[in-house]
PDB file of N, CA and C in Angstrom:
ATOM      1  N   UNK A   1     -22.364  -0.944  15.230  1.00  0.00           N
ATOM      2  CA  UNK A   1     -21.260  -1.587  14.543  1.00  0.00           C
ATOM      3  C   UNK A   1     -21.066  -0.930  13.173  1.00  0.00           C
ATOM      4  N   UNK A   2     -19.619  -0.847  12.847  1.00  0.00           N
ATOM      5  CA  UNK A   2     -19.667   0.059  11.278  1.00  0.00           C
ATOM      6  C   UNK A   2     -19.256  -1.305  10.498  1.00  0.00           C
ATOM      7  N   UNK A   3     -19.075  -1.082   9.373  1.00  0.00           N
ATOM      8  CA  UNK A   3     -18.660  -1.784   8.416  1.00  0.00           C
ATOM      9  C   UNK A   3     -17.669  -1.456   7.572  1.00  0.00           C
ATOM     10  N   UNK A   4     -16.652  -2.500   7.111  1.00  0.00           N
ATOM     11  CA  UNK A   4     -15.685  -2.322   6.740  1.00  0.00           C
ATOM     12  C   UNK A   4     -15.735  -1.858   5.019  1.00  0.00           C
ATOM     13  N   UNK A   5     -15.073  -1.079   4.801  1.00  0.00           N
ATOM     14  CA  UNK A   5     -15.532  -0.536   3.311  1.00  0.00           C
ATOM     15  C   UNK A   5     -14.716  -1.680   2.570  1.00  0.00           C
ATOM     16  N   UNK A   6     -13.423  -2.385   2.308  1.00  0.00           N
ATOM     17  CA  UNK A   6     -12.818  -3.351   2.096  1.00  0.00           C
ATOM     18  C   UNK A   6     -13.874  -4.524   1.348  1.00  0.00           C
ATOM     19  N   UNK A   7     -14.260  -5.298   2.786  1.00  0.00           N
ATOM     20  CA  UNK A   7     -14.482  -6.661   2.505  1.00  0.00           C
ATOM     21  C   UNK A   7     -16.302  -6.570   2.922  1.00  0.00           C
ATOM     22  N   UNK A   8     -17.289  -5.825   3.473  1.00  0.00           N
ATOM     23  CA  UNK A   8     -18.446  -5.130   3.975  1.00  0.00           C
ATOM     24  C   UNK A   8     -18.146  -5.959   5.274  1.00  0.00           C
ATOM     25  N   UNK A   9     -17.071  -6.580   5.929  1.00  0.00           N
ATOM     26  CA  UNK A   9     -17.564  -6.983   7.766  1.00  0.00           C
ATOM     27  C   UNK A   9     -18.140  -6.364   8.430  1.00  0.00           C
ATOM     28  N   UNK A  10     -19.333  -6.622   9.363  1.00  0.00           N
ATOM     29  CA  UNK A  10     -19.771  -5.717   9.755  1.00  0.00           C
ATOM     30  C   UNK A  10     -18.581  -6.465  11.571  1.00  0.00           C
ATOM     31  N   UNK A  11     -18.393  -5.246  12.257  1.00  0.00           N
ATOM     32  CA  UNK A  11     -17.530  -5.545  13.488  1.00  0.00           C
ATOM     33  C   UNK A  11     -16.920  -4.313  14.391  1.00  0.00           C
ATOM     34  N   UNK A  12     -17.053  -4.661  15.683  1.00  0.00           N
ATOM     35  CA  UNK A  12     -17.566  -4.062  16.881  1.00  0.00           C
ATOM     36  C   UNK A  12     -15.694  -2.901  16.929  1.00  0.00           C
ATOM     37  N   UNK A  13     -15.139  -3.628  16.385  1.00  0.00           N
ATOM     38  CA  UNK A  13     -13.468  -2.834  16.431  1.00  0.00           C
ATOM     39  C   UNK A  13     -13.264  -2.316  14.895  1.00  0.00           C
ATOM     40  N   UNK A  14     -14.052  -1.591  14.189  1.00  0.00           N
ATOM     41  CA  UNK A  14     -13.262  -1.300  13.251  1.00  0.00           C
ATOM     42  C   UNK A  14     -12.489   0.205  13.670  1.00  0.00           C
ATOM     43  N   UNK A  15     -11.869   0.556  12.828  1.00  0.00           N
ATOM     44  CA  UNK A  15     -10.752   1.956  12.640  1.00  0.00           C
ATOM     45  C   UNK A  15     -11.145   2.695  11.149  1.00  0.00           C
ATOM     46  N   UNK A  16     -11.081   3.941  11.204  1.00  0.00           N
ATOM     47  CA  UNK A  16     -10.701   5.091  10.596  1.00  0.00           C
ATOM     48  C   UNK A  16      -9.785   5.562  10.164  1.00  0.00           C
ATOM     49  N   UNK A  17      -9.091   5.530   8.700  1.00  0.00           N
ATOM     50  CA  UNK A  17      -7.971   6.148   8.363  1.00  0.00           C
ATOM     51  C   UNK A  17      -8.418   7.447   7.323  1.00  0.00           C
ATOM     52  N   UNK A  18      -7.746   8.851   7.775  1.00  0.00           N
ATOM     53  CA  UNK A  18      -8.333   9.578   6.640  1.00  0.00           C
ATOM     54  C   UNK A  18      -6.996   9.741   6.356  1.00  0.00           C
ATOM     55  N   UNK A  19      -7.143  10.140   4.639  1.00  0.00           N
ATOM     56  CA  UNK A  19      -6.047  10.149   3.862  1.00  0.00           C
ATOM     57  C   UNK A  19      -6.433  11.199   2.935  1.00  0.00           C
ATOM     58  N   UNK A  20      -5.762  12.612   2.973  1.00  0.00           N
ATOM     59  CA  UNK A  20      -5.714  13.468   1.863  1.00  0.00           C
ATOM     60  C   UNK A  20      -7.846  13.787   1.837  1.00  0.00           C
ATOM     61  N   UNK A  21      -8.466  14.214   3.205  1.00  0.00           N
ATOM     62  CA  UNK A  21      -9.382  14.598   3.525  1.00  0.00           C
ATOM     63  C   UNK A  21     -10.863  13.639   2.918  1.00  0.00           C
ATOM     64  N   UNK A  22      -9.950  11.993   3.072  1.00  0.00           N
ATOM     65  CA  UNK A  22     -11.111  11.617   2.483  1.00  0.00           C
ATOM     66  C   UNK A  22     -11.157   9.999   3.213  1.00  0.00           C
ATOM     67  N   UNK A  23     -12.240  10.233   4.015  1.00  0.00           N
ATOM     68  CA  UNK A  23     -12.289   8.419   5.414  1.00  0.00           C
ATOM     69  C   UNK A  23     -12.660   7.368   4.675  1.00  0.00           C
ATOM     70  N   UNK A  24     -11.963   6.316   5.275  1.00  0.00           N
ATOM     71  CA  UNK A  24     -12.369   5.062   5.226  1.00  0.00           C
ATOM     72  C   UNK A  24     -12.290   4.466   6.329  1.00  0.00           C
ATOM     73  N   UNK A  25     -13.158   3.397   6.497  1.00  0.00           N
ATOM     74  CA  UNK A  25     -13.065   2.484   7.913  1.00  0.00           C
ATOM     75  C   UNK A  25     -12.916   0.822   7.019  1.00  0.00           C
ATOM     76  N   UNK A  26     -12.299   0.529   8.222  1.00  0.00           N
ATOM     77  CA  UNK A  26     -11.646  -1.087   8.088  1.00  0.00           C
ATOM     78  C   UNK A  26     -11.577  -1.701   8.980  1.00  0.00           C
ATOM     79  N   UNK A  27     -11.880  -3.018   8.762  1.00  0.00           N
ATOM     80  CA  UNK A  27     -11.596  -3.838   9.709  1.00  0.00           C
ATOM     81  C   UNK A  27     -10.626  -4.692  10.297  1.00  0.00           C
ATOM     82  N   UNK A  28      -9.438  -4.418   9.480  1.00  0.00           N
ATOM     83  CA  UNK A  28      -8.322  -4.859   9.977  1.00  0.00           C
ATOM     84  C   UNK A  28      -7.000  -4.584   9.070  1.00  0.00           C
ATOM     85  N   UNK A  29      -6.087  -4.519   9.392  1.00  0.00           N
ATOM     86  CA  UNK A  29      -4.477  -3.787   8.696  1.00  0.00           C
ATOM     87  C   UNK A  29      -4.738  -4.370   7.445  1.00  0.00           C
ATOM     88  N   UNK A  30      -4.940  -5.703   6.940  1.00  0.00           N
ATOM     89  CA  UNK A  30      -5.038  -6.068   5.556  1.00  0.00           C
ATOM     90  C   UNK A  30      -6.094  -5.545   4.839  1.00  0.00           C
ATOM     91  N   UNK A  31      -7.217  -5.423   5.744  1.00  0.00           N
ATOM     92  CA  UNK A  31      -7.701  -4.378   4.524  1.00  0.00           C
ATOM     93  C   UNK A  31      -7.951  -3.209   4.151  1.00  0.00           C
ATOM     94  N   UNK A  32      -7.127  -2.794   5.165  1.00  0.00           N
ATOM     95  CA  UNK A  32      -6.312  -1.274   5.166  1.00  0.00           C
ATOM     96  C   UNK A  32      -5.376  -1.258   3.807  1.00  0.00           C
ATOM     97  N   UNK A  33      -4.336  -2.317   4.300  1.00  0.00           N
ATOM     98  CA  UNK A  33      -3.394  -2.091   3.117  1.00  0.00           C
ATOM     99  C   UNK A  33      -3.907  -2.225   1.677  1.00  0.00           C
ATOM    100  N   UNK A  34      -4.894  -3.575   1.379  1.00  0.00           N
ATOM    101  CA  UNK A  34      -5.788  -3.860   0.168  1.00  0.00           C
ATOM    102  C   UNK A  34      -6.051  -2.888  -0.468  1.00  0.00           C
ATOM    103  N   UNK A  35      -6.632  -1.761   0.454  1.00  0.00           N
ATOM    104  CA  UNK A  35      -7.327  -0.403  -0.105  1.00  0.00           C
ATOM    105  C   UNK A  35      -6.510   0.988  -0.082  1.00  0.00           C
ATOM    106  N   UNK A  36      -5.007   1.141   0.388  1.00  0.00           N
ATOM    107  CA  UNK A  36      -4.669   2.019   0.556  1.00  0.00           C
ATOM    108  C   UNK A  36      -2.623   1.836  -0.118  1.00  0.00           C
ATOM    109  N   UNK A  37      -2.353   0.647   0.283  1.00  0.00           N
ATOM    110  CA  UNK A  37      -0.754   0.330  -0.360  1.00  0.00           C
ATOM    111  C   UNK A  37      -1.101   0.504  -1.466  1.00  0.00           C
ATOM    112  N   UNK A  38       0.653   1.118  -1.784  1.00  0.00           N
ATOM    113  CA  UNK A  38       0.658   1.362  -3.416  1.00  0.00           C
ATOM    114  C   UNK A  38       0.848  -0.391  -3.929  1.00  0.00           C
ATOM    115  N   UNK A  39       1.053  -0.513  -5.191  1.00  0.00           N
ATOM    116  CA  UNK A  39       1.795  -1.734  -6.079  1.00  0.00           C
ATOM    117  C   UNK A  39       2.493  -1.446  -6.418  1.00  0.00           C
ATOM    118  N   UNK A  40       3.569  -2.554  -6.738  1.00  0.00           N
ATOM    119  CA  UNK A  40       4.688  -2.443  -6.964  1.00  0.00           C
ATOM    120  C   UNK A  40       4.787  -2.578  -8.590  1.00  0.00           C
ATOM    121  N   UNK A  41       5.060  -1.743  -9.210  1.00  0.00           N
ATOM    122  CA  UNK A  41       5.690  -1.570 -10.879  1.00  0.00           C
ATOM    123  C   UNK A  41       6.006  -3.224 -11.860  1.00  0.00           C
ATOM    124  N   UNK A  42       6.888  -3.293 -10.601  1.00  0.00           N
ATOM    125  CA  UNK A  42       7.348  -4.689 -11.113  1.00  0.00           C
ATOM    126  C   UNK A  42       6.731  -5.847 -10.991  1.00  0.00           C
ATOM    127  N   UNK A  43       6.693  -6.264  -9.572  1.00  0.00           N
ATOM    128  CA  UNK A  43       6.120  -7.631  -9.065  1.00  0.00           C
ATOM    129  C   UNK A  43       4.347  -7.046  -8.747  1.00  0.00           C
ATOM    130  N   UNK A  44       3.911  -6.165  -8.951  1.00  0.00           N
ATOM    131  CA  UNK A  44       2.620  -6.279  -8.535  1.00  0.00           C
ATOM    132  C   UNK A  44       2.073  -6.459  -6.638  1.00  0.00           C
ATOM    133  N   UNK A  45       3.033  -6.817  -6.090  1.00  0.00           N
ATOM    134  CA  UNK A  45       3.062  -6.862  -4.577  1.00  0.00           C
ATOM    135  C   UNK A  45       2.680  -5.723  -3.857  1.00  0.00           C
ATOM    136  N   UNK A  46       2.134  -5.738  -2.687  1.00  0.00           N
ATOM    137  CA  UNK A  46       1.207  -4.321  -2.254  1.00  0.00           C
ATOM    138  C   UNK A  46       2.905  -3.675  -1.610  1.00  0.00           C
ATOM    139  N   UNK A  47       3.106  -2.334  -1.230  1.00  0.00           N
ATOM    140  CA  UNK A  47       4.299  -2.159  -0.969  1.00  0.00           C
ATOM    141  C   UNK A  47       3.430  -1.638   0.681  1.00  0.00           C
ATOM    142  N   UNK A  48       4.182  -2.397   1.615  1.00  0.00           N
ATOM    143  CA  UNK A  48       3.715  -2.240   2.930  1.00  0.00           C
ATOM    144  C   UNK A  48       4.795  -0.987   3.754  1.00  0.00           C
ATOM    145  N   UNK A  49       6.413  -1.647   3.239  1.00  0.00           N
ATOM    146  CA  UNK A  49       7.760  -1.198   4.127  1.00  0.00           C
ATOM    147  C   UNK A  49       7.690   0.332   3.162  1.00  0.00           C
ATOM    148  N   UNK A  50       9.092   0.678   3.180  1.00  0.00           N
ATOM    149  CA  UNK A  50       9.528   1.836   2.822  1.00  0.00           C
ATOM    150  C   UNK A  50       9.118   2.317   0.902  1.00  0.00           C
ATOM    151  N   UNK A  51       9.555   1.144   0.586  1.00  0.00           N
ATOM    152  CA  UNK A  51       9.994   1.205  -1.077  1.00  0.00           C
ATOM    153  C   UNK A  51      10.931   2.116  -1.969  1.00  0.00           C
ATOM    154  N   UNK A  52      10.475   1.880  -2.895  1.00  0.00           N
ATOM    155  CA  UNK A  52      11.473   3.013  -3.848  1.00  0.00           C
ATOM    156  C   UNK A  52      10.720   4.036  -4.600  1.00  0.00           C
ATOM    157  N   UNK A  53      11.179   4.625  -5.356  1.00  0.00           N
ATOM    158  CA  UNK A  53       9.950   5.392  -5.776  1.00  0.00           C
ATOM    159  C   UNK A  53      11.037   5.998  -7.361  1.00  0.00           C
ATOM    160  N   UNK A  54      10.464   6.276  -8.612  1.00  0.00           N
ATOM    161  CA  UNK A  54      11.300   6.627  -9.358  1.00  0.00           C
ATOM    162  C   UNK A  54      10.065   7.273 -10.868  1.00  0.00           C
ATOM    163  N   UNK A  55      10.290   8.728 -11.132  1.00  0.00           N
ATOM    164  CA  UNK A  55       9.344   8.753 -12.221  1.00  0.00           C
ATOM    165  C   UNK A  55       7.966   8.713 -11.758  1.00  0.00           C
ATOM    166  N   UNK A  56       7.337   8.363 -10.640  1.00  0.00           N
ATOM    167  CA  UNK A  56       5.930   8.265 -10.988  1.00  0.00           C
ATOM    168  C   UNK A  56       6.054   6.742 -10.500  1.00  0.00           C
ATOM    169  N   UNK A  57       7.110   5.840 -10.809  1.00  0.00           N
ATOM    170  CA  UNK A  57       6.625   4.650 -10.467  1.00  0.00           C
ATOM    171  C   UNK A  57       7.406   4.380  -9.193  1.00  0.00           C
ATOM    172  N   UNK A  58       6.469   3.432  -8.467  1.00  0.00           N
ATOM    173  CA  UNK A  58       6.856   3.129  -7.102  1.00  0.00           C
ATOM    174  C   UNK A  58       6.934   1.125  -7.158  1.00  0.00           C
ATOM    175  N   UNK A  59       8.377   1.341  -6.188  1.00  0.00           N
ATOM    176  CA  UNK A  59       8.988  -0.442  -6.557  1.00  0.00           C
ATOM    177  C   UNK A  59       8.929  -0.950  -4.962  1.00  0.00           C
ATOM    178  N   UNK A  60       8.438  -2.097  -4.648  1.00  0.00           N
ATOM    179  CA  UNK A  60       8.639  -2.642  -3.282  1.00  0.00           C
ATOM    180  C   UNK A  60      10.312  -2.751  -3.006  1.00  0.00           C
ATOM    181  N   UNK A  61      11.350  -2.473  -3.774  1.00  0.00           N
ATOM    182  CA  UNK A  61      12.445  -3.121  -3.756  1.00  0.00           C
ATOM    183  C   UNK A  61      13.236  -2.726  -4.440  1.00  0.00           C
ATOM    184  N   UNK A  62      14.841  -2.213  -4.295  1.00  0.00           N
ATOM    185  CA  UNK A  62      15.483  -1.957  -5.414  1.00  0.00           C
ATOM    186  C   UNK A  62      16.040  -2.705  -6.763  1.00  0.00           C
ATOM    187  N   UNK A  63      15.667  -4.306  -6.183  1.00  0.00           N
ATOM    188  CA  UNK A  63      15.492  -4.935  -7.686  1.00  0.00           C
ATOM    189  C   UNK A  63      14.409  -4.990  -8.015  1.00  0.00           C
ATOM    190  N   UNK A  64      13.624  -5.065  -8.259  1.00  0.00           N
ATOM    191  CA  UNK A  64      12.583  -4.756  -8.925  1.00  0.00           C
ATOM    192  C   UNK A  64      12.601  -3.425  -9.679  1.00  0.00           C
ATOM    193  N   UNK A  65      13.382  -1.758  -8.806  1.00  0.00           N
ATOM    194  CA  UNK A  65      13.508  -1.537  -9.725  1.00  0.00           C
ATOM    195  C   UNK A  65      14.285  -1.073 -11.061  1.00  0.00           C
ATOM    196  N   UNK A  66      15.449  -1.978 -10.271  1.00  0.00           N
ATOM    197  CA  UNK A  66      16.708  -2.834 -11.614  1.00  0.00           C
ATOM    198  C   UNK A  66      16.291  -3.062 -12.625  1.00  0.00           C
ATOM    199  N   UNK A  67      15.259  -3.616 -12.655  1.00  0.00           N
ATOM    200  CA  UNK A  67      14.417  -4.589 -13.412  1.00  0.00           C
ATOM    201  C   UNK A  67      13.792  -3.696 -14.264  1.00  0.00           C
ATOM    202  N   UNK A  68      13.433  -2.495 -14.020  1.00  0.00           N
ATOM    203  CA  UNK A  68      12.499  -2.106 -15.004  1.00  0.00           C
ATOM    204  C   UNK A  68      13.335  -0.974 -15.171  1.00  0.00           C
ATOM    205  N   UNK A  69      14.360  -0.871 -15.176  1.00  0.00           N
ATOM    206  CA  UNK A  69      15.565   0.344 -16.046  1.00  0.00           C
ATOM    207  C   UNK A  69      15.344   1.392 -15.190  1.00  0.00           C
ATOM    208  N   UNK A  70      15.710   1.065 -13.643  1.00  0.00           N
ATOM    209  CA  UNK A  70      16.045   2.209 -13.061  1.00  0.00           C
ATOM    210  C   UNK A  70      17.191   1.452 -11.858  1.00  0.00           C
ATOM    211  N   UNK A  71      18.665   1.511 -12.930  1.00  0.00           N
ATOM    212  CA  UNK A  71      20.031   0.552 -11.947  1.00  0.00           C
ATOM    213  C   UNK A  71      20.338   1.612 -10.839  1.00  0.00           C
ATOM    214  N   UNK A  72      20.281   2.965 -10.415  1.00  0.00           N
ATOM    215  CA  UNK A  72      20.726   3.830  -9.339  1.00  0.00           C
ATOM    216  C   UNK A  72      20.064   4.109  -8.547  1.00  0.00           C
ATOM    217  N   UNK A  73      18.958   3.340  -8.096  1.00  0.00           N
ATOM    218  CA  UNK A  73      17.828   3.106  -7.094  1.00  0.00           C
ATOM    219  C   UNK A  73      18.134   2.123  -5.990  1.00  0.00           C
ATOM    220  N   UNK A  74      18.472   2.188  -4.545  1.00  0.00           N
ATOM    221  CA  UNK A  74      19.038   1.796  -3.425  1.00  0.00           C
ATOM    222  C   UNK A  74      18.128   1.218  -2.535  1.00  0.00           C
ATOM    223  N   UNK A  75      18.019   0.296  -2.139  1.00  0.00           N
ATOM    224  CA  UNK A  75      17.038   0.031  -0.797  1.00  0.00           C
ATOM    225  C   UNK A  75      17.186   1.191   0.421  1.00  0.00           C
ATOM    226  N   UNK A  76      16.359   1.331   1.065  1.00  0.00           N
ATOM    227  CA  UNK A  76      16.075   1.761   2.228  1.00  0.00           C
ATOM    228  C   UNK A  76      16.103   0.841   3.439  1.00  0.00           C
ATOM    229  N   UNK A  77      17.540   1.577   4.268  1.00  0.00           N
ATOM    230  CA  UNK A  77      17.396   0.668   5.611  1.00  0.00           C
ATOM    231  C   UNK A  77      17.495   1.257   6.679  1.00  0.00           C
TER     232      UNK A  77
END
């Protein structure tokens, strides 16, 4: 059984994500995302969907990043 680097579960299904030549294992999508979604600039929210991205900073949402003085930033659909 491996263990989840996240939360330490130890469990019979975990997964492997390598990212930019460097593994982690998890035990389930949330604590995949916990350890790997960006945050959002504004609201702090893990960004799961598409997002925005502007400067360096990355927004779950195009208000949000209205909000922080970037008005020509569009959702993704």
């Amino acid at each position: 059984m491996a263990t989840c680097d996240t939360c330490g579960n130890e469990y019979d299904k975990t997964f492997t994500i390598t990212r930019n030549g460097q593994s982690a294992v998890f035990d389930s999508f949330e604590c995949a995302i916990t350890a790997l979604a960006p945050v959002c600039t504004h609201c702090s929210c893990r960004i799961v969907g598409h997002g925005v991205e502007a400067r360096g900073d990355f927004f779950c949402c195009a208000h949000c990043a209205h909000e922080e003085g970037y008005p020509a930033l569009v959702d993704h659909v």
